[in-house]
Each structure stands twice: as structure tokens, then as C-alpha cells.
C-alpha atoms as a PDB file:
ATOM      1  CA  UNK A   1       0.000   0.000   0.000  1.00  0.00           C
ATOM      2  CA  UNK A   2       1.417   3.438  -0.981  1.00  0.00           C
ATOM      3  CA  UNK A   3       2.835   5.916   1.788  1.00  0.00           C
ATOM      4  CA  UNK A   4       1.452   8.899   0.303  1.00  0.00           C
ATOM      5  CA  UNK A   5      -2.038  10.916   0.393  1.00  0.00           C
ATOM      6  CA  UNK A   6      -3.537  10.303  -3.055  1.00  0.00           C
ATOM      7  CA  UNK A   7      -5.917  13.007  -4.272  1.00  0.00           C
ATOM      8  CA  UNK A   8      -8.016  12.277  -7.158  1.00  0.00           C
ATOM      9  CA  UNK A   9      -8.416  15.247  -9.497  1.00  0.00           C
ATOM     10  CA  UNK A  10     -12.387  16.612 -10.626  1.00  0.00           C
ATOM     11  CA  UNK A  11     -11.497  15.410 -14.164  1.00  0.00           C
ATOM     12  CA  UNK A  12     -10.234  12.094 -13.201  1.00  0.00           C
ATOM     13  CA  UNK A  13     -13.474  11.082 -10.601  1.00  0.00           C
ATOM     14  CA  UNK A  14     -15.375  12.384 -13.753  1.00  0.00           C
ATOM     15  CA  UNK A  15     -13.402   9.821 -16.105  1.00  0.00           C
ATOM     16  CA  UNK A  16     -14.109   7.200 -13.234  1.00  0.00           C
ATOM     17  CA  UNK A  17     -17.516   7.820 -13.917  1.00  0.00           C
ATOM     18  CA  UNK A  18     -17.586   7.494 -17.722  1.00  0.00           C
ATOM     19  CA  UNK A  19     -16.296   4.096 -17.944  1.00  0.00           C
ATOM     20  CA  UNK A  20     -17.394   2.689 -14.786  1.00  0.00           C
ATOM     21  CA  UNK A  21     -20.695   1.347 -17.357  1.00  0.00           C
ATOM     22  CA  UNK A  22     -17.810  -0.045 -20.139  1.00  0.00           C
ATOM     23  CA  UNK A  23     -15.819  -2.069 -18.004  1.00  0.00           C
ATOM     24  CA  UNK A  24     -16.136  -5.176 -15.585  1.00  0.00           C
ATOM     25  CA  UNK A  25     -16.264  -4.618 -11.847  1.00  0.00           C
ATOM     26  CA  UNK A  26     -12.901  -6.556 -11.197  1.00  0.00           C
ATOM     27  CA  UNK A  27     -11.088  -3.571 -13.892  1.00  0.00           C
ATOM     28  CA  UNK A  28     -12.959  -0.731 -12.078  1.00  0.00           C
ATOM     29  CA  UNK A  29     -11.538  -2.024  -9.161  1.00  0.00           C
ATOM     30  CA  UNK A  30      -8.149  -2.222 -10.550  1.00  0.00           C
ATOM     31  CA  UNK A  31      -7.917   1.284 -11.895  1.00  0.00           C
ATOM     32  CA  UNK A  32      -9.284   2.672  -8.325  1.00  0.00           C
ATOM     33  CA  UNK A  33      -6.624   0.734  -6.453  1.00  0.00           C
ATOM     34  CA  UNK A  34      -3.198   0.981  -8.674  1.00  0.00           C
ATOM     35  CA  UNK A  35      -2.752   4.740  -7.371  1.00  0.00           C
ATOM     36  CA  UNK A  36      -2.622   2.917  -3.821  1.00  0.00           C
ATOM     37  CA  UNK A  37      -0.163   0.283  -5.068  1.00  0.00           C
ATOM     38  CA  UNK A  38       2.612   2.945  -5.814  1.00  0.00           C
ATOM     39  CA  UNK A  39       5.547   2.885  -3.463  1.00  0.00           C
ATOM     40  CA  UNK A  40       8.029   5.689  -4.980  1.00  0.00           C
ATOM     41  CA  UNK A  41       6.494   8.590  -6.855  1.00  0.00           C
ATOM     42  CA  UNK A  42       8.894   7.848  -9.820  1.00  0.00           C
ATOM     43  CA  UNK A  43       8.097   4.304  -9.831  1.00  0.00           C
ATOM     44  CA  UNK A  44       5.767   4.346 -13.106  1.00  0.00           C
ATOM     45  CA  UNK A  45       7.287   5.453 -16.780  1.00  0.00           C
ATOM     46  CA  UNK A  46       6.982   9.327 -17.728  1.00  0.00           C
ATOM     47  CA  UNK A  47       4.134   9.510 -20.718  1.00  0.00           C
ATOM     48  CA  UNK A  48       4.878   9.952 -24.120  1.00  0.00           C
ATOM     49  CA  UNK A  49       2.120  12.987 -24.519  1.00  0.00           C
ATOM     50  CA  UNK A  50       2.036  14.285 -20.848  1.00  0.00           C
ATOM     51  CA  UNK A  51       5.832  14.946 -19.651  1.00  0.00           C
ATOM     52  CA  UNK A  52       4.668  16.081 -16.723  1.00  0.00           C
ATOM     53  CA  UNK A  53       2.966  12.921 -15.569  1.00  0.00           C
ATOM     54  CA  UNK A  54       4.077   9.583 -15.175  1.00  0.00           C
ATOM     55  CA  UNK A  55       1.238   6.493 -16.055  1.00  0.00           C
ATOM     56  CA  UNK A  56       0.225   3.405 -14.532  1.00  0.00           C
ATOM     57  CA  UNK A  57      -1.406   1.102 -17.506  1.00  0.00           C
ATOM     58  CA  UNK A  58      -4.064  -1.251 -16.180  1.00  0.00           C
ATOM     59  CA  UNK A  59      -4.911  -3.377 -19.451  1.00  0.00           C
ATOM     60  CA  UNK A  60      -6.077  -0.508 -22.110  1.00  0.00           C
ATOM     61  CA  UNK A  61      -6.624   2.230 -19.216  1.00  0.00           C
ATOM     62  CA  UNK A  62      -4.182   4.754 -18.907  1.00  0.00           C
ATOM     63  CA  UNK A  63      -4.181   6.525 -15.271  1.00  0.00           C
ATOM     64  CA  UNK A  64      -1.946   9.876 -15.448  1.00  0.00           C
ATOM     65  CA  UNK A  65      -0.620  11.027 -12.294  1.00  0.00           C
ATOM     66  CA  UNK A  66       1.645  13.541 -10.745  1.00  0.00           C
ATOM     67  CA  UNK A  67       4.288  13.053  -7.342  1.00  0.00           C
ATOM     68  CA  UNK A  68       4.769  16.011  -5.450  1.00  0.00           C
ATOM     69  CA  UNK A  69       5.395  16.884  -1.839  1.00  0.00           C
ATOM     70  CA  UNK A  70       5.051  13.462  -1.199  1.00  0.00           C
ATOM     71  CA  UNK A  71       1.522  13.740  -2.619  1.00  0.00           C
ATOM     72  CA  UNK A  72       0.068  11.460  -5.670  1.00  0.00           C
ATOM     73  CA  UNK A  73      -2.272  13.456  -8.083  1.00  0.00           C
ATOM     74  CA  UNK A  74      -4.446  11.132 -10.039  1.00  0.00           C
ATOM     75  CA  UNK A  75      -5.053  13.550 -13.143  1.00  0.00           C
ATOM     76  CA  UNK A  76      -6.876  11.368 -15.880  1.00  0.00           C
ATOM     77  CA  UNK A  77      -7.909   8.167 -16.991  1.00  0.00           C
ATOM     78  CA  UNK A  78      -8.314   7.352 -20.215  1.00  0.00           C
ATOM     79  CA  UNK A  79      -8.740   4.215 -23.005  1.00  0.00           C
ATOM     80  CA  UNK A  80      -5.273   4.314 -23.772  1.00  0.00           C
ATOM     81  CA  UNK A  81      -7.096   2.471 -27.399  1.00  0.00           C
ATOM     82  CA  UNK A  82      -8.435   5.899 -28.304  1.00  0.00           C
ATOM     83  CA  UNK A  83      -5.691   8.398 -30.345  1.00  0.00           C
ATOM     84  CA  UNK A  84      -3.856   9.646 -27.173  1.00  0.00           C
ATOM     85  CA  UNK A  85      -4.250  13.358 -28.327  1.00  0.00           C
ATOM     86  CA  UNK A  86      -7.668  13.414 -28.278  1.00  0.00           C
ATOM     87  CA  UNK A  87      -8.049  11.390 -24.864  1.00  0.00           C
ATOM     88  CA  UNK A  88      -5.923  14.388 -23.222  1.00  0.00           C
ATOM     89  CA  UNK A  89      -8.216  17.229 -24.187  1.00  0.00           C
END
């Protein structure tokens, strides 16, 4: 279990929301715990479009966060299937 306070962004409860109908339970459930599952803030690859964030890929989903201050910012989560460009916006 992760160390630090985790703080889900507006945008990213709001993309909870959106696929919560288009995925199974047991994925939901995934996405909503790999946040807790980090143990060093840089311990997930820097994104290709966001170089600010770093990602945590759970099967197609694409969960951006942020590490600072000891503090994880869960900043959006995306189908990582859709053109990554568009997903960001």
C-alpha cells in the first residue's frame, strides 16, 4: 500500500464515472486501487504525450498522475485504445 495521500483530481473522478458502465467490476476495481499500489512517486514510466505525468497502464486504461510533496495526483484516466491526443483534451 502506498505511503502517500492520493488526491483524485475533478477530471479524473469524472473519467471514473464514464467508464465505470464499459468495463467489468474486477477492472474498475483495478484502476481505483493501482494509485494505492505505488511505493516511490517515480516508480511508473513518464508519458509519451504528458511529460509532466508519469502512467500506470491497467490493461487498455491509462491513469496519469503527478508526485509532489510526497503527494500522488491522479489527473486522468483514459482508453489508452483511443488516439492519445484526443483522450488528453
Amino acid at each position: 500500500m502506498s505511503k502517500f495521500k492520493i488526491v483524485w483530481s475533478l477530471e479524473s473522478i469524472t473519467d471514473l464515472k464514464k467508464i465505470q458502465n464499459n468495463v467489468s467490476k474486477s477492472k474498475l476495481k483495478k484502476i481505483t486501487i493501482a494509485p494505492k499500489q505505488i511505493l516511490f512517486g517515480e516508480q511508473y514510466q513518464i508519458d509519451d504525450y504528458r511529460k509532466d505525468c508519469r502512467r500506470i497502464l491497467i490493461g487498455n486504461y491509462k491513469i496519469l498522475y503527478l508526485f509532489k510533496n510526497n503527494e500522488i495526483r491522479i489527473i486522468k484516466i483514459f482508453n489508452s485504445l483511443h488516439h492519445p491526443i484526443n483522450s488528453l483534451l
